[in-house]
Every structure is written in structure tokens, then in C-alpha cells.
N, C-alpha and C. Protein backbone atom coordinates (compact mmCIF):
# COMPACT_ATOMS: atom_id res chain seq x y z
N UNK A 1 -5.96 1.33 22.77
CA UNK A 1 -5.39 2.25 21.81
C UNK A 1 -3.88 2.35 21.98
N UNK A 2 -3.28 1.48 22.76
CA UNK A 2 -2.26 2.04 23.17
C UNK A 2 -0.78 0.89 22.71
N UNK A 3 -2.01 -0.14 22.20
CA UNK A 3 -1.28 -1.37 20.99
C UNK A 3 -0.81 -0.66 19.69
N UNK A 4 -1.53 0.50 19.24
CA UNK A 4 -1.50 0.61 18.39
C UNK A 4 0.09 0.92 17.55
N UNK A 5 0.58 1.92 18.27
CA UNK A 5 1.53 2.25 18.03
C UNK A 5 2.50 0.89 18.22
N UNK A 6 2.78 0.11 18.81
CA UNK A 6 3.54 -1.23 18.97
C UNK A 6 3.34 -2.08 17.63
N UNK A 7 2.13 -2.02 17.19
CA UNK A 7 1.45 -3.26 16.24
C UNK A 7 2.20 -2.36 14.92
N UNK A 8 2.13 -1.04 14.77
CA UNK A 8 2.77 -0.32 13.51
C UNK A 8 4.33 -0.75 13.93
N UNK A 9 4.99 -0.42 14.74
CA UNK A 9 6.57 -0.53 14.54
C UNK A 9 6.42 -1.98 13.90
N UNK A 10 6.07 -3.16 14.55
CA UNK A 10 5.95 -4.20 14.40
C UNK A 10 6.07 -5.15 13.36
N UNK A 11 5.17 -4.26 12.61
CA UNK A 11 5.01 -4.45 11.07
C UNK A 11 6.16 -3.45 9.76
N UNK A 12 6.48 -2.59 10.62
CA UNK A 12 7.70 -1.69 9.62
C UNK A 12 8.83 -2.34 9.92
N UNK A 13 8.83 -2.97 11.20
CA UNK A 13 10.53 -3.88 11.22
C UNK A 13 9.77 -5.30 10.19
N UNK A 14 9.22 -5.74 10.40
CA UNK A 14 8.62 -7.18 9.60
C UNK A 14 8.88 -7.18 7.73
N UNK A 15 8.22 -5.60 7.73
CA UNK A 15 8.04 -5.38 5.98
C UNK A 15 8.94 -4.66 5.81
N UNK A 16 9.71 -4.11 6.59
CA UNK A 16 10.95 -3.40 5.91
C UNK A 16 11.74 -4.38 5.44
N UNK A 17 12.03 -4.86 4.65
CA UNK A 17 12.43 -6.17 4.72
C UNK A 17 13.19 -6.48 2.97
N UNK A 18 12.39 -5.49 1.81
CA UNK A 18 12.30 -5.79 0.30
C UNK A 18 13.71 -5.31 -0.32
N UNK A 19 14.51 -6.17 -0.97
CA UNK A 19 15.32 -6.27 -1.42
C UNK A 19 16.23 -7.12 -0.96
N UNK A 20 17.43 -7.02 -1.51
CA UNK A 20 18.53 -7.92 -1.11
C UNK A 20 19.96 -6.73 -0.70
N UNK A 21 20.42 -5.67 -1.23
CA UNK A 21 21.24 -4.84 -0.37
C UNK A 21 20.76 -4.02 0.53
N UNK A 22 21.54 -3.79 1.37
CA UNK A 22 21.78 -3.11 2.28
C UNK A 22 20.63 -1.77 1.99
N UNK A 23 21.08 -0.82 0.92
CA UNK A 23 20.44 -0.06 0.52
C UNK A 23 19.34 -0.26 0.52
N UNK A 24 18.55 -1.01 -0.71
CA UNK A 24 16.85 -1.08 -0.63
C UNK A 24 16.53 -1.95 0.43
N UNK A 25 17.20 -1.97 1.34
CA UNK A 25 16.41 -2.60 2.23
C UNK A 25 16.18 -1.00 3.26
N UNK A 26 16.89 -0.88 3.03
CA UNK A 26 16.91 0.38 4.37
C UNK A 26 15.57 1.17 3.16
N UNK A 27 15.85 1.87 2.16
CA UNK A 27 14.58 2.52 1.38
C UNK A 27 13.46 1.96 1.62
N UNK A 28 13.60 0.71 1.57
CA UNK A 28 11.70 -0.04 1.73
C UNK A 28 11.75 0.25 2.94
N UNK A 29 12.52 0.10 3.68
CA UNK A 29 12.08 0.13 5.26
C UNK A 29 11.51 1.52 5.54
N UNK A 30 12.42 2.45 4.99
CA UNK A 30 12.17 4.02 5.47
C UNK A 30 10.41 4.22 4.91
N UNK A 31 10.31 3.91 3.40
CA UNK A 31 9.38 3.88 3.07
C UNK A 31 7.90 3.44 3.91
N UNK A 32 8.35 2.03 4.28
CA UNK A 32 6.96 1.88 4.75
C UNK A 32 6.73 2.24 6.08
N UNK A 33 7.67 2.24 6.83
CA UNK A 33 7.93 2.91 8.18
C UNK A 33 7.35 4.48 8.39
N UNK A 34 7.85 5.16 7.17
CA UNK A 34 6.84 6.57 6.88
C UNK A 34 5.60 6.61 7.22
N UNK A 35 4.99 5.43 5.94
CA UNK A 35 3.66 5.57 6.17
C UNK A 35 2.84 4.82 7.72
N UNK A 36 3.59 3.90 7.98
CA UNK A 36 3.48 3.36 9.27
C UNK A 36 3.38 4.53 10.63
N UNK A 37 4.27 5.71 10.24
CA UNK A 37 4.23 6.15 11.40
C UNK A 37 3.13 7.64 11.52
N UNK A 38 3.42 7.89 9.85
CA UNK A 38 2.13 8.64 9.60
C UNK A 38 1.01 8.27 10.17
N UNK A 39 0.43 7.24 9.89
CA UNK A 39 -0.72 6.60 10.61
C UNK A 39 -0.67 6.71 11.83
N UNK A 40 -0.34 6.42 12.87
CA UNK A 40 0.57 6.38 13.93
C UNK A 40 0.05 7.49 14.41
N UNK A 41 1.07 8.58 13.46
CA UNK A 41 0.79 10.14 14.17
C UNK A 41 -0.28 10.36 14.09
N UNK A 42 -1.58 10.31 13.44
CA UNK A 42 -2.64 11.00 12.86
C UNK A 42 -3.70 10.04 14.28
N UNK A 43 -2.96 8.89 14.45
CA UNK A 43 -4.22 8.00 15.36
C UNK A 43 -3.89 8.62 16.85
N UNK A 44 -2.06 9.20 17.29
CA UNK A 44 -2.22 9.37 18.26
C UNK A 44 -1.94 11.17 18.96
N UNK A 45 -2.27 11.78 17.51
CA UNK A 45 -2.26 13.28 18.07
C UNK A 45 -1.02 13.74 17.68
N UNK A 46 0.06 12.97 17.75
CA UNK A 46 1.54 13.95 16.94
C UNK A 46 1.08 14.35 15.76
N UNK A 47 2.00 15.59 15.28
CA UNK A 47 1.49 15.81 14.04
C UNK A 47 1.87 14.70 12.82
N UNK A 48 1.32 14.77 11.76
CA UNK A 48 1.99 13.80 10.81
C UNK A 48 3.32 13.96 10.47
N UNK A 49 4.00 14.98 10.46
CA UNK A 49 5.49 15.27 9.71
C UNK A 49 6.03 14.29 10.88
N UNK A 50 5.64 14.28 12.39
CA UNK A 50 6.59 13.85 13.44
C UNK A 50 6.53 12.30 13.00
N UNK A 51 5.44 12.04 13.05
CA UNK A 51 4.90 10.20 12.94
C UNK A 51 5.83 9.77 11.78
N UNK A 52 6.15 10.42 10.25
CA UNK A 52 6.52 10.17 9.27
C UNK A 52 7.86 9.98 9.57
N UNK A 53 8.45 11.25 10.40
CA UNK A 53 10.10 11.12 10.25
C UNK A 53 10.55 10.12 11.12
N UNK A 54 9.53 9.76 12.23
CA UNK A 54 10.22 8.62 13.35
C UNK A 54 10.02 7.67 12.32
N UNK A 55 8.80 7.47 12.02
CA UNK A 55 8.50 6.10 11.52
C UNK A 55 9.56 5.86 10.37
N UNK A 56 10.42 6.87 9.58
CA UNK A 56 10.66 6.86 8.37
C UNK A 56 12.35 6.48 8.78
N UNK A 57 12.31 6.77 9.72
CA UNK A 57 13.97 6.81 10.49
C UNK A 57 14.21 5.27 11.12
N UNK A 58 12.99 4.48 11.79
CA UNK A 58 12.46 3.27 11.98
C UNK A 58 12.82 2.53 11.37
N UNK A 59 11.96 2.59 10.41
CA UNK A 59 11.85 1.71 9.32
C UNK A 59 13.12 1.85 8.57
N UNK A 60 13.95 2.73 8.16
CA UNK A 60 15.18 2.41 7.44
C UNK A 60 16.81 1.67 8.44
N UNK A 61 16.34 2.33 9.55
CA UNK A 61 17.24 1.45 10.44
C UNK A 61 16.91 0.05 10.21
N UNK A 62 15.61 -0.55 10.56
CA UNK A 62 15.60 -1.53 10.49
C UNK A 62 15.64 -2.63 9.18
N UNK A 63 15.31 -1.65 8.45
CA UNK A 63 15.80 -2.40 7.09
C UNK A 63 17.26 -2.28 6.64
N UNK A 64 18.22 -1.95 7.06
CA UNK A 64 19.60 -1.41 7.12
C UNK A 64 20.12 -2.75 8.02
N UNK A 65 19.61 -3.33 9.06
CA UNK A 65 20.50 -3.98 9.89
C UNK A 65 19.43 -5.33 9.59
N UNK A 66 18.99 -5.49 9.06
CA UNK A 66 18.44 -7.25 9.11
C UNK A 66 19.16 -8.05 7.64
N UNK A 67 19.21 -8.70 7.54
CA UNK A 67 19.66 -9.43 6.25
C UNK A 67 18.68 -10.04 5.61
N UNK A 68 18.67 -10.37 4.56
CA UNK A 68 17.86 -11.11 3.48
C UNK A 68 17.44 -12.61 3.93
N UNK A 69 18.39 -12.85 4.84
CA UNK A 69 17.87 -14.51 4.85
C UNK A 69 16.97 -14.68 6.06
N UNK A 70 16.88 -13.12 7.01
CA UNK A 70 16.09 -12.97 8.17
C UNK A 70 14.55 -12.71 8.01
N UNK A 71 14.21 -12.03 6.69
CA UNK A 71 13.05 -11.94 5.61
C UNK A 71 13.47 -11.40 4.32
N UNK A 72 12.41 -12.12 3.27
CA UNK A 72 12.86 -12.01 2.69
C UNK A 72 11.61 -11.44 1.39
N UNK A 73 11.33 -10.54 1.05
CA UNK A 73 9.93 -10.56 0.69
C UNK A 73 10.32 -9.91 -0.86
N UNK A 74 11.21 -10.51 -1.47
CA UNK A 74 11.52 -10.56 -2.66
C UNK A 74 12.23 -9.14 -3.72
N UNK A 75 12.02 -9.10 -4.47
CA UNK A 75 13.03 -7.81 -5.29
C UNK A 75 11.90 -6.67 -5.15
N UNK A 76 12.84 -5.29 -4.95
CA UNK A 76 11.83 -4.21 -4.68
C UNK A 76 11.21 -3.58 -5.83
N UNK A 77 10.26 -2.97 -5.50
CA UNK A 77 9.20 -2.49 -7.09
C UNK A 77 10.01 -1.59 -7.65
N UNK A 78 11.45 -0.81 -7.39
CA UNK A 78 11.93 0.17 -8.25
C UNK A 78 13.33 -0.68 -8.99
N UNK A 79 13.27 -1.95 -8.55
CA UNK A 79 14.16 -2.87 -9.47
C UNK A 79 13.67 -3.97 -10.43
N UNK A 80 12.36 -3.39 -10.62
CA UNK A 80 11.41 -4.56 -11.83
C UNK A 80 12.05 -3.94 -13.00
């Protein structure tokens, strides 16, 4: 149980990833990092608000500092 939390960051630095600026990258990141950490919280006893804001703080860092050519998982759903 104790992967668990590792295997979520894991995947919010991986999929934070959608767009091409700076900006939506950090939003997708925060985004899925949220729900990443929500989960997170709920599997390991923090409350959910805590799991959400780490994960949500996570995930936009890391979508903030990677570049497009490091992943690249195409244009984000609020720029269709």
C-alpha cells in the first residue's frame, strides 16, 4: 500500500504534460494532480481537501517546469 502514493505522483508528473505553454501545462498538471492526489488522500487517510491541494500544487509545478518536447500529449480539451 505504500506504492501507492509513488505510482499517483508518478503519473501526475507523466500526464501533466497537455499543452504546449507554460500555462496549460501547469493547469493540466494541477488538474490531474488534484484528482491524483484526491485519490491518494481518500486511499491513505488524509482528508481529501489535503490530497487535492498537494496533489494539485504537484501536478502544476510539474507541468510548469517540463517542456513540450519532454511529453507531449497533444492540445488541451479547453483549446478545441
Amino acid at each position: 500500500m505504500r506504492t501507492l502514493p509513488f505510482l499517483a505522483l508518478g503519473a501526475a508528473l507523466i500526464l501533466g504534460a497537455c499543452g504546449t505553454t507554460t500555462g496549460d501545462r501547469a493547469v493540466s498538471g494541477g488538474l490531474i494532480g488534484a484528482g491524483a492526489g484526491l485519490a491518494v488522500g481518500a486511499v491513505t487517510g488524509a482528508t481529501l481537501l489535503e490530497g487535492a491541494v498537494i496533489g494539485g500544487a504537484l501536478g502544476a509545478a510539474a507541468g510548469a517546469v517540463t517542456s513540450p518536447s519532454d511529453v507531449n500529449l497533444g492540445r488541451p480539451a479547453w483549446r478545441r
